[in-house]
Protein backbone atom coordinates (compact mmCIF):
# COMPACT_ATOMS: atom_id res chain seq x y z
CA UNK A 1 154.73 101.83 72.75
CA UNK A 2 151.76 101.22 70.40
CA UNK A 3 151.72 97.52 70.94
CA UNK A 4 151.56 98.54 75.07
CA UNK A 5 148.64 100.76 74.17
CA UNK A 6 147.03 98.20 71.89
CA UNK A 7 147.19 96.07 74.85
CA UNK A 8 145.72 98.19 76.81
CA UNK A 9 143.05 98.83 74.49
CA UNK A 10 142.23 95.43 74.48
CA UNK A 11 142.31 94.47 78.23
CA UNK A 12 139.99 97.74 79.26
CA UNK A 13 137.68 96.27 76.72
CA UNK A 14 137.25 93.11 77.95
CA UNK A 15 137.42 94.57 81.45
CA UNK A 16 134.65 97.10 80.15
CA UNK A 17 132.80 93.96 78.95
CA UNK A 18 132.94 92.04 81.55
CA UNK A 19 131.50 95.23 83.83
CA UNK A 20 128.31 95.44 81.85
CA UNK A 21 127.65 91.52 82.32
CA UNK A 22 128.02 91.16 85.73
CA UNK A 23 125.77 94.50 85.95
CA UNK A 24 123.03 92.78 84.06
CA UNK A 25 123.77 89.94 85.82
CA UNK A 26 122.69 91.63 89.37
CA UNK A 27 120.19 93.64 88.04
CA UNK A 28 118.24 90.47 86.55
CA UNK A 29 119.04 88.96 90.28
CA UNK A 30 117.26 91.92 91.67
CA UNK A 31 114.17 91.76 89.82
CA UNK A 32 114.24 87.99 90.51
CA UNK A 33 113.97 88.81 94.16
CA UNK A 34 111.96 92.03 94.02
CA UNK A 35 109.29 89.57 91.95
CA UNK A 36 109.58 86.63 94.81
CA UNK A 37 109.08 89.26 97.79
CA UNK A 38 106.17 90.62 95.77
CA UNK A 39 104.67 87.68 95.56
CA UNK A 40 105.53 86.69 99.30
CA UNK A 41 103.95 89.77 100.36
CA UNK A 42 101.00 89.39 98.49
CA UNK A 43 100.40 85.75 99.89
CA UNK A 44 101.01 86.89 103.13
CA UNK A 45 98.14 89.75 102.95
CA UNK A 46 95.81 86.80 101.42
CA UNK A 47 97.11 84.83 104.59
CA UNK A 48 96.42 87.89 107.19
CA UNK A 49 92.61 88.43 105.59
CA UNK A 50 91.86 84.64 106.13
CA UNK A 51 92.88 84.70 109.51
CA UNK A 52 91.04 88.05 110.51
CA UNK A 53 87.84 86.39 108.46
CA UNK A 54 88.39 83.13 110.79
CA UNK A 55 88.90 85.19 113.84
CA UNK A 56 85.61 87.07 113.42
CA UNK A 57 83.45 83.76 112.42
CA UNK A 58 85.05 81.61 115.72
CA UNK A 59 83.75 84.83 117.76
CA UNK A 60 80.42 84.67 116.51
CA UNK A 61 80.48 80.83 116.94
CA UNK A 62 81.32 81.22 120.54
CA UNK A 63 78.64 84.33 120.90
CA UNK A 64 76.10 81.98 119.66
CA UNK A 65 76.96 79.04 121.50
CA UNK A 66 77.22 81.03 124.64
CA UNK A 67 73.48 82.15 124.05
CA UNK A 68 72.35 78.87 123.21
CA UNK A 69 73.63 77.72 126.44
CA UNK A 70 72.24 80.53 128.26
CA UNK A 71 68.61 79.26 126.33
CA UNK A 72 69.29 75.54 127.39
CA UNK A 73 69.94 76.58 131.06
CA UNK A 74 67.00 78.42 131.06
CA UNK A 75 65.21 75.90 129.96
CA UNK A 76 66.50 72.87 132.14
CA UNK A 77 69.55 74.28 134.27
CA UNK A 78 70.24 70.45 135.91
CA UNK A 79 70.66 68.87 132.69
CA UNK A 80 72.82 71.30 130.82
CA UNK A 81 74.83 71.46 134.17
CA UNK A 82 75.04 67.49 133.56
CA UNK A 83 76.21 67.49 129.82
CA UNK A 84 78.60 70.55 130.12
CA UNK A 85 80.38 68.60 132.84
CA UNK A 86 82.13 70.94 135.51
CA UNK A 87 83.60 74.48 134.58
């Protein structure tokens, strides 16, 4: 009976043991990937801001090219009419 409960002793041990590692195991895992999405996220965000900042200088581009062609027409409508080619 004792050597059965020595036994038993032993295996819940190394059952016990082996419990804990694979717990630290996944836990490490997990702050592996909460680290890599934090990171993702935080390259997206840089990502969104760059476009929004891109976005907002190609709409001033085209404000001020539409005014300079409104200028150029103004100033010689045939010849602006001539580069800009049919619209």
């Amino acid at each position: 009976m004792s050597v059965i409960l020595s036994l038993f002793g032993i295996a819940s041990t190394i059952i016990g043991g082996y419990v804990v590692v694979r717990a630290a195991k996944e836990v490490r895992t997990a702050e592996v990937w909460k680290s890599e999405a934090e990171a993702q996220k935080a390259r997206a965000d840089r990502l969104q801001d760059d476009l929004t900042e891109i976005k907002m200088r190609l709409a001033r581009i085209e404000a001020e090219n539409s005014r300079l062609v409104e200028l150029l027409t103004a100033l010689d409508p045939a010849r602006v009419a001539a580069l800009l080619g049919p619209r």
